[in-house]
PDB file of N, CA and C in Angstrom:
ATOM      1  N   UNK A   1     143.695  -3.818 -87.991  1.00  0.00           N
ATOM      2  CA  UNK A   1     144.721  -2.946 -88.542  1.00  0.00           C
ATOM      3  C   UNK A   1     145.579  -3.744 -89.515  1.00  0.00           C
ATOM      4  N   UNK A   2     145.954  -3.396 -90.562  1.00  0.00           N
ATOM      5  CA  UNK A   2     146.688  -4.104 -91.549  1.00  0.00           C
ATOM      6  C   UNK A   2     148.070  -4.077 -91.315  1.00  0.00           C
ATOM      7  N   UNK A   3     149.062  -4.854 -91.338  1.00  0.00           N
ATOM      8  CA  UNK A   3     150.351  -4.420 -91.246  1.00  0.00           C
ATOM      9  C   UNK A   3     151.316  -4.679 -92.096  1.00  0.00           C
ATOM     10  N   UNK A   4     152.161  -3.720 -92.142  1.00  0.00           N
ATOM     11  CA  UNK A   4     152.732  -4.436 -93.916  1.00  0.00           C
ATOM     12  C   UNK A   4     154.143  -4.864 -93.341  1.00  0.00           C
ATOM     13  N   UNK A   5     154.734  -5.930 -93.003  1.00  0.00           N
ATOM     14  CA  UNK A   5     155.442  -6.458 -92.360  1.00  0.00           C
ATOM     15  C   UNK A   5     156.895  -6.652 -93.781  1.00  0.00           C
ATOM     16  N   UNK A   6     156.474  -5.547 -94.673  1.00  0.00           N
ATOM     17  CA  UNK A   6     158.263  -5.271 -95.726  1.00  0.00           C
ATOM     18  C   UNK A   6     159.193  -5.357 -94.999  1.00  0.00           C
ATOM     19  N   UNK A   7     160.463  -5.889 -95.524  1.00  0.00           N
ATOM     20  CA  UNK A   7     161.494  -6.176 -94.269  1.00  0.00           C
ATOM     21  C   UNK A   7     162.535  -4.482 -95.356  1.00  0.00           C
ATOM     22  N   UNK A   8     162.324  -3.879 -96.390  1.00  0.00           N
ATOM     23  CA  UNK A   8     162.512  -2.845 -97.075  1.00  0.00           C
ATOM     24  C   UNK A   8     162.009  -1.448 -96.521  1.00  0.00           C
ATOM     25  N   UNK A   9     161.567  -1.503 -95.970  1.00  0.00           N
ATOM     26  CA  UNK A   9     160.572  -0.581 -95.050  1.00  0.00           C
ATOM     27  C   UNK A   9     160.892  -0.458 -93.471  1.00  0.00           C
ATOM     28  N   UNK A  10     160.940   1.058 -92.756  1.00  0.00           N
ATOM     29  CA  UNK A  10     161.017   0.689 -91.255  1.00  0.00           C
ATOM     30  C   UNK A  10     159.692   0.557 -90.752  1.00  0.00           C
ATOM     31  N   UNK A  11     159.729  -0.115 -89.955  1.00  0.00           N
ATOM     32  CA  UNK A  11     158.524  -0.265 -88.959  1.00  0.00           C
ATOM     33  C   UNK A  11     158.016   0.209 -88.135  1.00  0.00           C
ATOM     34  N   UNK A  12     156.732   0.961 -87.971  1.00  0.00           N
ATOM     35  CA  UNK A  12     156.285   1.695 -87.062  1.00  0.00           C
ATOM     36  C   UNK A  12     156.040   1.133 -85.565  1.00  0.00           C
ATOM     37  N   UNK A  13     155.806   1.883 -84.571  1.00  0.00           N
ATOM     38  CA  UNK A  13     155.379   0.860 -83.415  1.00  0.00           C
ATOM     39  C   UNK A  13     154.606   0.165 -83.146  1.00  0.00           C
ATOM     40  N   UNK A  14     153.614   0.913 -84.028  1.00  0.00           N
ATOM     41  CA  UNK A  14     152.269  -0.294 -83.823  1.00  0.00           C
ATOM     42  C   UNK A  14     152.608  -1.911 -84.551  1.00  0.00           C
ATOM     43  N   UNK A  15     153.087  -1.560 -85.669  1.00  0.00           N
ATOM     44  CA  UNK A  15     153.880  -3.035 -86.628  1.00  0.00           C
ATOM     45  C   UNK A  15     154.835  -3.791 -85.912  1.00  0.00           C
ATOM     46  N   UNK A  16     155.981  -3.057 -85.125  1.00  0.00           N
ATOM     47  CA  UNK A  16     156.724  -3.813 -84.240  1.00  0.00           C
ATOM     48  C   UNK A  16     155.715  -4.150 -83.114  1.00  0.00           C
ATOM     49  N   UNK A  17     155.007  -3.757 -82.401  1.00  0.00           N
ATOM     50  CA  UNK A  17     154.730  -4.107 -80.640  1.00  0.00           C
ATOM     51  C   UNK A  17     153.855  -6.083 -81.784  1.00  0.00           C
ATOM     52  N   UNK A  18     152.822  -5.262 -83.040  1.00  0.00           N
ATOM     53  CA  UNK A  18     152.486  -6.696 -83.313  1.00  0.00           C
ATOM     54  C   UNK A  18     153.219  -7.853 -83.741  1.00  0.00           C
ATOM     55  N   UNK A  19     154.696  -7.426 -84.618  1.00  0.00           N
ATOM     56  CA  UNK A  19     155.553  -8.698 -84.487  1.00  0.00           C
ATOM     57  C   UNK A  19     155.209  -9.312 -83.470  1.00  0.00           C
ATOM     58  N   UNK A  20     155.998  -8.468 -82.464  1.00  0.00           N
ATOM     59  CA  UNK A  20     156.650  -9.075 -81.143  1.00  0.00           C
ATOM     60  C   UNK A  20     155.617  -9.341 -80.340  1.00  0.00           C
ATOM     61  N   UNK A  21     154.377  -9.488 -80.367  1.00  0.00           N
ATOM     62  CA  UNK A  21     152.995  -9.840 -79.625  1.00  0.00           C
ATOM     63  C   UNK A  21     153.120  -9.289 -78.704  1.00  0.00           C
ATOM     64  N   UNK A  22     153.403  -7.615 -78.546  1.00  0.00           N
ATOM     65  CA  UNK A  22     153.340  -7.398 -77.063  1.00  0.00           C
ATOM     66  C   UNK A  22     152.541  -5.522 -77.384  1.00  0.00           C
ATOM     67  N   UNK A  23     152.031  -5.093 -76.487  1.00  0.00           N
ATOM     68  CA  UNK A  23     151.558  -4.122 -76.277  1.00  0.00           C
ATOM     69  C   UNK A  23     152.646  -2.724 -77.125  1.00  0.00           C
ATOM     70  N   UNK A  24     151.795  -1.362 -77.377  1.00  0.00           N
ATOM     71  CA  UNK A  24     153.151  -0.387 -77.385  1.00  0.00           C
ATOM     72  C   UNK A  24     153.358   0.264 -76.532  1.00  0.00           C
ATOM     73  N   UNK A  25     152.930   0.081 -75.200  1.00  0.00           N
ATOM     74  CA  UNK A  25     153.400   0.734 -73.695  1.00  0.00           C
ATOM     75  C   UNK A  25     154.742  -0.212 -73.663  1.00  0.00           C
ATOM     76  N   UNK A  26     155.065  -1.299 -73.837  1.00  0.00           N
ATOM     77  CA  UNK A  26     155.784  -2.129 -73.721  1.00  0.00           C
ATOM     78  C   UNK A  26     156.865  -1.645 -74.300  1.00  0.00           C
ATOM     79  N   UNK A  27     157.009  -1.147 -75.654  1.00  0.00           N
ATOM     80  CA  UNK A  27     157.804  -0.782 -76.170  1.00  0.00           C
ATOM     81  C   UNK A  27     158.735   0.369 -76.324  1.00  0.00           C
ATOM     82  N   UNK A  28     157.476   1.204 -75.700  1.00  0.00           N
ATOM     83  CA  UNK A  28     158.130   2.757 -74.917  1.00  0.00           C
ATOM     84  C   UNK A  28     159.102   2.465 -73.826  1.00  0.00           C
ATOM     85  N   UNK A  29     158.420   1.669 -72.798  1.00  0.00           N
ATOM     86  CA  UNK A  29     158.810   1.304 -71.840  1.00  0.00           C
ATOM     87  C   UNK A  29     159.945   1.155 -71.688  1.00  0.00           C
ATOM     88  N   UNK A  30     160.345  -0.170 -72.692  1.00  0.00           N
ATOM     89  CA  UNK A  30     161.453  -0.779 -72.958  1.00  0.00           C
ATOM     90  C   UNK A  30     162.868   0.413 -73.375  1.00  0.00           C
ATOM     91  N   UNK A  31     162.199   0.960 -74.544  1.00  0.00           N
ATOM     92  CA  UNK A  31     162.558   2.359 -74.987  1.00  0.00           C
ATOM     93  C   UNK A  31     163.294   3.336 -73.871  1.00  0.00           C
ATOM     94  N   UNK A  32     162.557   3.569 -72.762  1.00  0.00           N
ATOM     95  CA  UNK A  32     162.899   4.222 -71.589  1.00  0.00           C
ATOM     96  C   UNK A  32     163.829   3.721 -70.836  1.00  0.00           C
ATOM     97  N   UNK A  33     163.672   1.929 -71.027  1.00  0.00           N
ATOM     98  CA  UNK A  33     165.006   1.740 -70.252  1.00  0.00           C
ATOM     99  C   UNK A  33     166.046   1.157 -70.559  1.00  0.00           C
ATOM    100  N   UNK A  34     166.150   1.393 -72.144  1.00  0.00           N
ATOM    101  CA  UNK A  34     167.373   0.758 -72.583  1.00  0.00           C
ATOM    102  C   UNK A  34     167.440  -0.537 -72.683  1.00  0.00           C
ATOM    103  N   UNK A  35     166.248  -1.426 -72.726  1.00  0.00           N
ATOM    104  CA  UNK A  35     166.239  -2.707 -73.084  1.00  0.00           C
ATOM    105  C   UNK A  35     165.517  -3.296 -73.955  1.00  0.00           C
ATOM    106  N   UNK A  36     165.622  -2.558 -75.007  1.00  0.00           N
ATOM    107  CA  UNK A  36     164.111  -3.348 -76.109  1.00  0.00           C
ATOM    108  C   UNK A  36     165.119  -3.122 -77.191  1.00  0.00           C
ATOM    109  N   UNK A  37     164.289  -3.118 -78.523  1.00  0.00           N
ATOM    110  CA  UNK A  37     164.985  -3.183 -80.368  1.00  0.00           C
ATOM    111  C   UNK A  37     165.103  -1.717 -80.350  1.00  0.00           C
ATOM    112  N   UNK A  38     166.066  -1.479 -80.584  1.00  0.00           N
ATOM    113  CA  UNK A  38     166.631  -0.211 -81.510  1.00  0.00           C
ATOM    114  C   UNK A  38     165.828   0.512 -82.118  1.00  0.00           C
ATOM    115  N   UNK A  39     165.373   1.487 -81.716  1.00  0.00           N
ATOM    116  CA  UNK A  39     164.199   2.310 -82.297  1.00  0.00           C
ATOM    117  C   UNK A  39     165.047   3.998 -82.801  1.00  0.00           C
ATOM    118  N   UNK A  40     165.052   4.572 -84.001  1.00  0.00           N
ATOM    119  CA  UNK A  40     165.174   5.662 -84.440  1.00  0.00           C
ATOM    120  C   UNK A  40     163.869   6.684 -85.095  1.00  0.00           C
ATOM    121  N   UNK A  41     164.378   8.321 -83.990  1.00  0.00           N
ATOM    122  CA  UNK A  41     163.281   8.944 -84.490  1.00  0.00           C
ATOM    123  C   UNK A  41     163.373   9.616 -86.226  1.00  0.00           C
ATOM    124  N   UNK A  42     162.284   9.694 -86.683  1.00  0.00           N
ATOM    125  CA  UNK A  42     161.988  10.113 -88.206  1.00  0.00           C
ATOM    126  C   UNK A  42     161.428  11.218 -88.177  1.00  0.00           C
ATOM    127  N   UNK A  43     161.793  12.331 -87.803  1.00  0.00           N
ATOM    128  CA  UNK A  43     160.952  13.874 -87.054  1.00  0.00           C
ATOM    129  C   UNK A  43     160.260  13.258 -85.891  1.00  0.00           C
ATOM    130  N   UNK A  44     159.056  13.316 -85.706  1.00  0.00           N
ATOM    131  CA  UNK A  44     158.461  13.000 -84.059  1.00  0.00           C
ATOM    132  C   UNK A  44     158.224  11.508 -84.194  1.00  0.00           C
ATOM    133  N   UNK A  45     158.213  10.725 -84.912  1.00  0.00           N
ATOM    134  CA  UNK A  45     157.852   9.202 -85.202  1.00  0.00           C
ATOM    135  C   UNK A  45     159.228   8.614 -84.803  1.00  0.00           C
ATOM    136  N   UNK A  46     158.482   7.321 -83.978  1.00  0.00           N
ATOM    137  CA  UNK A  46     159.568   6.452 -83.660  1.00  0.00           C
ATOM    138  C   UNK A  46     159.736   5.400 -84.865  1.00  0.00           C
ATOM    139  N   UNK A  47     160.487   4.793 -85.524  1.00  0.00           N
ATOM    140  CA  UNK A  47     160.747   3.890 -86.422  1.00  0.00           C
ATOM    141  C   UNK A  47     162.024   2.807 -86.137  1.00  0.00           C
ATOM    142  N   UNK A  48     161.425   2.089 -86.410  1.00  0.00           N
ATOM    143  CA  UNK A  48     162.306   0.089 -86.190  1.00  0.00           C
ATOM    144  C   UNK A  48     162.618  -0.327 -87.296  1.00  0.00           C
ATOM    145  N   UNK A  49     164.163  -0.338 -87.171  1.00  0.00           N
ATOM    146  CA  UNK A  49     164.313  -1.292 -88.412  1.00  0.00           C
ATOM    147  C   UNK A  49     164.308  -2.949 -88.416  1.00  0.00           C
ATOM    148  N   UNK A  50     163.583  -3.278 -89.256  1.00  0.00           N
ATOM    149  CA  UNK A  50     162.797  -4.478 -89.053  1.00  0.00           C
ATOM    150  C   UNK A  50     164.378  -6.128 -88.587  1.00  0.00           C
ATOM    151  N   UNK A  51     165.097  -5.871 -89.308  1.00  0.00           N
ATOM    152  CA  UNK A  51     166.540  -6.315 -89.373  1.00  0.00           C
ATOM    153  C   UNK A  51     167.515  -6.439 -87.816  1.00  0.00           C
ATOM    154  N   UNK A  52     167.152  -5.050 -87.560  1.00  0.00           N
ATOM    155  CA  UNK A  52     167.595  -5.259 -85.949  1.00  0.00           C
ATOM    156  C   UNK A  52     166.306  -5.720 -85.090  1.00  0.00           C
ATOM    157  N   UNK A  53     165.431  -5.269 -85.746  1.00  0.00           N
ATOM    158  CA  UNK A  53     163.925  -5.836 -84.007  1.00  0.00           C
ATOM    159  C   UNK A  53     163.813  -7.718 -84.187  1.00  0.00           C
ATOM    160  N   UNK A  54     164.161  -8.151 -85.541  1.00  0.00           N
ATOM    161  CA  UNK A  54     164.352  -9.942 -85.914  1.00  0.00           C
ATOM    162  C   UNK A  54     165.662 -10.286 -84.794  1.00  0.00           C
ATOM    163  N   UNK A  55     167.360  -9.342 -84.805  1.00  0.00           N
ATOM    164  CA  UNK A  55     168.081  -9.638 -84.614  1.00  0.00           C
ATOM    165  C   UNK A  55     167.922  -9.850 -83.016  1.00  0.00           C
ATOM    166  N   UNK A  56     167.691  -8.417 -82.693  1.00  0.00           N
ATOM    167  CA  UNK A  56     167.228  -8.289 -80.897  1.00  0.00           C
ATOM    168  C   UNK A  56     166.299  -9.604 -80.714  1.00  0.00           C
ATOM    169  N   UNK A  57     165.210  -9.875 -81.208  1.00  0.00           N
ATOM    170  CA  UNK A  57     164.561 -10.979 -80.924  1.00  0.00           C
ATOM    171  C   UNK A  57     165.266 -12.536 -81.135  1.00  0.00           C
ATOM    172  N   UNK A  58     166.202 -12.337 -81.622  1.00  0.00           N
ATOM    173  CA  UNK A  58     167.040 -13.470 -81.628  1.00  0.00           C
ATOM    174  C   UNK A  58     167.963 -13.839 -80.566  1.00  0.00           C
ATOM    175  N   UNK A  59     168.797 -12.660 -80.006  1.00  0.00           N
ATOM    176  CA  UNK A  59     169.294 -12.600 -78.499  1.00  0.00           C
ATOM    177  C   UNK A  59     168.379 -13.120 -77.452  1.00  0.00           C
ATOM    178  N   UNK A  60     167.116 -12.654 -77.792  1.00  0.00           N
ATOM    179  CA  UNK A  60     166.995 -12.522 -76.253  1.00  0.00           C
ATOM    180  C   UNK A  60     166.271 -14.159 -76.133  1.00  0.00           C
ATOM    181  N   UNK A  61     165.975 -14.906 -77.699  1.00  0.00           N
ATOM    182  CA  UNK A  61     165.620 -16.599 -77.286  1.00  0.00           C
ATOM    183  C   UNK A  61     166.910 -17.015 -76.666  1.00  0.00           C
ATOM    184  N   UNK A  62     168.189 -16.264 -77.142  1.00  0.00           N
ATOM    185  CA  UNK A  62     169.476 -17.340 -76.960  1.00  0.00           C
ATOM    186  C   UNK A  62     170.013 -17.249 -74.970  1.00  0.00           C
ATOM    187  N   UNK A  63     169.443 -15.739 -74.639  1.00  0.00           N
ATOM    188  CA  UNK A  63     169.627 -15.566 -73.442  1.00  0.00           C
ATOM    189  C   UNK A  63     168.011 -16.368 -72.590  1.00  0.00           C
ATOM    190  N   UNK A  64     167.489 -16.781 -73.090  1.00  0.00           N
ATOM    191  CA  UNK A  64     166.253 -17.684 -72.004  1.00  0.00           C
ATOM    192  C   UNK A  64     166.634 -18.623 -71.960  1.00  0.00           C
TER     193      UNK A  64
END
């Protein structure tokens, strides 16, 4: 799958779960419980802005 990793662009889930090397059950998941990147819907599509899913991923090295 190609991913176009524009930081101008939001990111779909499949583009975020591959940033973040993790599954997109993971990300629903997360989604469900209030602990993952900031996800906004675009009509039925979930979309990440790439800016906060870098930032969230920056917390959570500083909290390990």
């Amino acid at each position: 799958m190609p991913v176009n990793f524009d930081p101008d662009r939001l990111w779909t889930v499949e583009e975020t779960a591959f940033y973040l090397g993790v599954p997109k059950a993971t990300l629903y998941r997360w989604r469900r419980l209030g602990i993952g990147p900031a996800a906004s819907r675009v009509g039925k599509y979930l979309r990440y802005n790439p800016a906060e899913v870098t930032t969230w991923f920056r917390q959570q090295q500083k909290a390990a």
